[in-house]
C-alpha atoms as a PDB file:
ATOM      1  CA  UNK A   1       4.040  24.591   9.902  1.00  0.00           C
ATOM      2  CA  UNK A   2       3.829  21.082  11.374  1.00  0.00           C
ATOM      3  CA  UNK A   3       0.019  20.838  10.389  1.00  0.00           C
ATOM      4  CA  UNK A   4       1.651  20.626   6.666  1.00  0.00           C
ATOM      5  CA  UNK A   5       2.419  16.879   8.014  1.00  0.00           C
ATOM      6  CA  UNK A   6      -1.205  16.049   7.997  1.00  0.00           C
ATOM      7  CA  UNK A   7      -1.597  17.148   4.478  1.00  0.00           C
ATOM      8  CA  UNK A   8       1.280  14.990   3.076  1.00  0.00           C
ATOM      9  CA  UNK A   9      -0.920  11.739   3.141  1.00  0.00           C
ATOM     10  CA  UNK A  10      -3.369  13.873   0.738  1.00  0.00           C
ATOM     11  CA  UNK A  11      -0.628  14.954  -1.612  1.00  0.00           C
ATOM     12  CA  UNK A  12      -0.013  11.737  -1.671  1.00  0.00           C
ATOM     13  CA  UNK A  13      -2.234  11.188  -4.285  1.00  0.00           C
ATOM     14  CA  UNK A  14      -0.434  12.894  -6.907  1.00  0.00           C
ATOM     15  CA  UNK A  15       2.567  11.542  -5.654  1.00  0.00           C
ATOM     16  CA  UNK A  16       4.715  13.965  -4.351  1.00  0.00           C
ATOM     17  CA  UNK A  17       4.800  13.461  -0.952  1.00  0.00           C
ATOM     18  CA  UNK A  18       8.414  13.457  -1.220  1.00  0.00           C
ATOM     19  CA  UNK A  19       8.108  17.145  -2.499  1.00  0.00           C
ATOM     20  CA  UNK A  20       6.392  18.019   0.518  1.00  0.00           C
ATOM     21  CA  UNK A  21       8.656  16.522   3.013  1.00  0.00           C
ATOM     22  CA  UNK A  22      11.155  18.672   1.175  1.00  0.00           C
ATOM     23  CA  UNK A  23       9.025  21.524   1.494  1.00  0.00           C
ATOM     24  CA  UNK A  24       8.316  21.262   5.428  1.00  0.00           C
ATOM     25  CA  UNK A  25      12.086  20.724   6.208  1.00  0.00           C
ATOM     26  CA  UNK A  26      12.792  23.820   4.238  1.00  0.00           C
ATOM     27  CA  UNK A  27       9.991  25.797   5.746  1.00  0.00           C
ATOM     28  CA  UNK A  28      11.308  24.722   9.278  1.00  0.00           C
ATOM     29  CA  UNK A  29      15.148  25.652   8.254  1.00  0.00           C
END
């Protein structure tokens, strides 16, 4: 799930990188 990091600068966009990060650790947990 670590490719997920590459998309985070394209979610970016909308602003909710944050949300992703959150996403990714919970995906990893």
């Amino acid at each position: 799930m670590v490719y997920i990091f590459g998309q985070v600068d394209q979610t970016d966009e909308r602003g909710c990188r944050t949300c992703v990060n959150i996403v990714v650790v919970w995906r990893l947990a």
